[in-house]
Protein backbone atom coordinates (compact mmCIF):
# COMPACT_ATOMS: atom_id res chain seq x y z
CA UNK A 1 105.72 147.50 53.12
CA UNK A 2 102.85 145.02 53.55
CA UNK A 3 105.87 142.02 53.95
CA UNK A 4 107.34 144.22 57.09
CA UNK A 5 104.01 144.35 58.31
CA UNK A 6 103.46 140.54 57.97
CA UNK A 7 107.45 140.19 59.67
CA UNK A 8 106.01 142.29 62.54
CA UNK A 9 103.05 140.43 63.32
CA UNK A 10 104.42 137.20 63.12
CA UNK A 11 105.48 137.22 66.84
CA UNK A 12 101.86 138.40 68.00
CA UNK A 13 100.71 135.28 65.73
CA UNK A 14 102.84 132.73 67.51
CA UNK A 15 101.99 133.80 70.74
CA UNK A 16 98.59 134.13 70.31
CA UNK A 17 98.74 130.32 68.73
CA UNK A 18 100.60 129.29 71.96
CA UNK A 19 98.27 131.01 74.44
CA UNK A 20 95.24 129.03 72.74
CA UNK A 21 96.97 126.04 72.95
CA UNK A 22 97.91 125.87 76.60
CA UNK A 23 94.08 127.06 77.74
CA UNK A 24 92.62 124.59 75.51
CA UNK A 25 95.16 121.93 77.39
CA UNK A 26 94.04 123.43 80.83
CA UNK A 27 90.48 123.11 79.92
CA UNK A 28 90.77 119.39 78.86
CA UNK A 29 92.74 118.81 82.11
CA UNK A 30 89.32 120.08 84.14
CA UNK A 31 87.45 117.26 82.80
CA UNK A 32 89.57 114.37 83.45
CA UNK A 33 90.09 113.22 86.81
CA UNK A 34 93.55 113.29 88.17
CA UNK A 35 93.30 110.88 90.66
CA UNK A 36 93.32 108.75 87.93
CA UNK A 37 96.65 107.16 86.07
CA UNK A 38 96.50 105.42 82.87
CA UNK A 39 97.93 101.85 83.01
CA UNK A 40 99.39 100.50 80.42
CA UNK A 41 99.27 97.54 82.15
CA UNK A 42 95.33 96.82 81.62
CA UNK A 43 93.91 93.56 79.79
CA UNK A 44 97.67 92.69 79.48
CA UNK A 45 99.26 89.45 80.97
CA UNK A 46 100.66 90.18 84.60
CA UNK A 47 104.34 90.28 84.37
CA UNK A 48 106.39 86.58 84.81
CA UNK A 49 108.00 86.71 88.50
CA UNK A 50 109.26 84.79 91.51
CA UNK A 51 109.58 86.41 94.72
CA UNK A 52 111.08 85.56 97.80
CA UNK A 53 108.82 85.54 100.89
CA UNK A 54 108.68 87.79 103.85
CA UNK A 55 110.73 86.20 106.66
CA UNK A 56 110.61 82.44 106.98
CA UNK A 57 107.03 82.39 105.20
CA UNK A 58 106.99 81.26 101.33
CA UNK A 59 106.90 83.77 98.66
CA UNK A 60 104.67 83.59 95.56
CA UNK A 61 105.31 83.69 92.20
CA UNK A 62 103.00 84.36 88.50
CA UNK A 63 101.65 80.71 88.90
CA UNK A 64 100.14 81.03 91.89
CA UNK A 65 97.48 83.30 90.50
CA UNK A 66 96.59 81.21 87.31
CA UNK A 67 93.44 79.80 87.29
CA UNK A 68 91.86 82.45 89.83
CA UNK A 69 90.93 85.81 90.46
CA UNK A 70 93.44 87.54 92.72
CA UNK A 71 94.07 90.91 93.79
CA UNK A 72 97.91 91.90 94.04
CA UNK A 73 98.55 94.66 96.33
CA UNK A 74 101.89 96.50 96.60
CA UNK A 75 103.07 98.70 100.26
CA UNK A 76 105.46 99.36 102.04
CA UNK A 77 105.76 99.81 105.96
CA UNK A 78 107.49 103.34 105.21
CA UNK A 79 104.49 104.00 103.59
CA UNK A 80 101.67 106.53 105.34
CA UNK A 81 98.93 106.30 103.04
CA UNK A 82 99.50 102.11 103.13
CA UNK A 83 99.29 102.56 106.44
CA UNK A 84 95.48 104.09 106.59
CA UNK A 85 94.61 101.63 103.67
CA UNK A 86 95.88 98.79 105.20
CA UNK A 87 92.14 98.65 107.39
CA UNK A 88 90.58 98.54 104.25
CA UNK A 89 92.58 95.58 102.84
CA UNK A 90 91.65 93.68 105.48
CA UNK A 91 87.91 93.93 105.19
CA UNK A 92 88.07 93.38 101.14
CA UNK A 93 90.13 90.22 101.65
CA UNK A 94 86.81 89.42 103.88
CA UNK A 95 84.31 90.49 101.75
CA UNK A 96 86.07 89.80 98.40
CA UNK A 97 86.14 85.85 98.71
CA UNK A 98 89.45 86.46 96.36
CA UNK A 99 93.25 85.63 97.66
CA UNK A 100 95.00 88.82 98.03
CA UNK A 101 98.95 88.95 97.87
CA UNK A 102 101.25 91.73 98.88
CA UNK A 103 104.16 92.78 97.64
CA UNK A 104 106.81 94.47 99.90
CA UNK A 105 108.17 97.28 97.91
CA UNK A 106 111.72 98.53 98.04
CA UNK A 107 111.43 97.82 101.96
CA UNK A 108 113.85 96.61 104.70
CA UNK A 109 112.15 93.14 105.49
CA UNK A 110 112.52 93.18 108.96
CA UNK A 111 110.36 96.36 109.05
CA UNK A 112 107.58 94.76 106.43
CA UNK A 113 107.46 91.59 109.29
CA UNK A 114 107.00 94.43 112.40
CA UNK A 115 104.12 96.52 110.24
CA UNK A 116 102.20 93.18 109.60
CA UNK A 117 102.85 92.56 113.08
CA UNK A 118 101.20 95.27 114.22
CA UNK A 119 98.21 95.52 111.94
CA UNK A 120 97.94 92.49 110.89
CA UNK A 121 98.44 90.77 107.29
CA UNK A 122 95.13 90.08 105.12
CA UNK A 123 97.41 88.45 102.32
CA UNK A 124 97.69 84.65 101.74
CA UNK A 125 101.41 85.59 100.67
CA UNK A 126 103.81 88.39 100.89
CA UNK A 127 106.61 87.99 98.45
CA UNK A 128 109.45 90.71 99.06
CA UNK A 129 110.70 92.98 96.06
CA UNK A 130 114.01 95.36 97.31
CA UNK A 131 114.92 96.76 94.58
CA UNK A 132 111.87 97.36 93.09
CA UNK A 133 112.00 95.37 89.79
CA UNK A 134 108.31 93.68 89.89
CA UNK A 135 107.10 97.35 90.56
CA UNK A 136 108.44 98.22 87.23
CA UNK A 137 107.53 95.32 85.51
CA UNK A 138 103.88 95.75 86.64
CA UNK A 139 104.30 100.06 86.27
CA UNK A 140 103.70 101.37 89.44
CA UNK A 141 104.77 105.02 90.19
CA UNK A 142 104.41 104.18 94.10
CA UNK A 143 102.82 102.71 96.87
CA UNK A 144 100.14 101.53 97.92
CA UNK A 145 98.74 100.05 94.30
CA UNK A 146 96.11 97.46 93.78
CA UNK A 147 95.81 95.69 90.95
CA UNK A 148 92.97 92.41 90.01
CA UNK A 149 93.90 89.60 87.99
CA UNK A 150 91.66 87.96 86.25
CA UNK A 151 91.62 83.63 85.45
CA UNK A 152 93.36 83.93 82.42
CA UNK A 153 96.35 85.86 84.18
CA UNK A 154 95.54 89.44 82.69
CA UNK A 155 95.18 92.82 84.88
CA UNK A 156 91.84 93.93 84.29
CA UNK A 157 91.97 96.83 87.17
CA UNK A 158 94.84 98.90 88.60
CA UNK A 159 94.31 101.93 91.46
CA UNK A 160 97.30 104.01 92.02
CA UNK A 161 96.35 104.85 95.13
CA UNK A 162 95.20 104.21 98.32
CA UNK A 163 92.00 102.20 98.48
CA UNK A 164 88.73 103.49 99.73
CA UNK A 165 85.62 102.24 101.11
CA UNK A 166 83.70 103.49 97.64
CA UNK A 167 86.39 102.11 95.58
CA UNK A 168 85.68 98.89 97.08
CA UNK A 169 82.46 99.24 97.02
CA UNK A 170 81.27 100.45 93.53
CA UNK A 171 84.37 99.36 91.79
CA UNK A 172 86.61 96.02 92.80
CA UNK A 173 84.01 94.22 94.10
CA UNK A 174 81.28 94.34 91.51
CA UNK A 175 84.15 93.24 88.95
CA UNK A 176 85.60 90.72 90.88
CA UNK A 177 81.81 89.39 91.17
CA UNK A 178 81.89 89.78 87.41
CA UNK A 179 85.24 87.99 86.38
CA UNK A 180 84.47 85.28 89.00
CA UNK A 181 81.25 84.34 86.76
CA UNK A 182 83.26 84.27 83.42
């Protein structure tokens, strides 16, 4: 008798264990912030790469940011939310004092060339990337992403997501002040 009872709350047991373990997940999920993405990408070396320029302008490739700090910015003119940051690029390639590259994601060219044409381009360079394989390499999930490179070549911040006038503020700037002195 005792083993039938034991058989018949076995289910109750599982479930129960299963119902603790999602609210205990749910709970955890409160206190992080989702806005935020894990990179795996941070304090590693920025991926090797050679990209083709926008248009009749050079591209850049991995050596062109040795030796400095650079911010790497990926968009796309099919992109809304690049679109609303692309204000905000422009005034940190002001205030930053740091080159700032783009890189046209999995984009028709002709339409990168006509969106910098009409807002302008903050970038030094704009190398192009159709198919998306320096996106990978670097581990975006989309557009726009930032990332800063340090001297040394390694990614020491990544936003997935559009930039804002606190990020800038109270984030990239302060470390870019930071990695400029080291």
């Amino acid at each position: 008798m005792p083993l039938r009872r034991l058989l018949f709350l076995l289910p109750a047991a599982a479930f129960a264990g299963l119902l603790g373990y999602f609210v205990a997940a749910l709970l955890n999920a409160e206190r992080r912030d989702p806005s935020e993405l894990p990179s795996a990408m941070l304090d590693q070396p920025a991926p090797d790469f050679a990209l083709e320029g926008l248009g009749d302008k050079p591209g850049f490739a991995r050596g062109d940011l040795a030796g400095q700090v650079v911010l790497v910015n990926f968009f796309a003119s099919w992109c809304l939310p690049c679109k609303a940051e692309h204000p905000l690029l422009t005034r940190l390639a002001a205030a930053a004092g740091v080159p700032l590259y783009g890189v046209d994601y999995k984009d028709k060219p002709a339409d990168a060339e006509r969106f910098l044409g009409q807002y302008g381009s903050p970038f030094r360079a704009v190398g192009v990337d159709p198919g998306g394989r320096l996106g990978i390499d670097f581990g975006i999930t989309g557009v726009p992403e930032t990332f800063l490179i340090d001297k040394s070549g390694k990614i020491r911040f990544h936003r997935a997501q559009p930039l804002t006038p606190e990020a800038i503020d109270k984030e990239i700037l302060p470390l870019i002040r930071a990695l400029q002195q080291s």
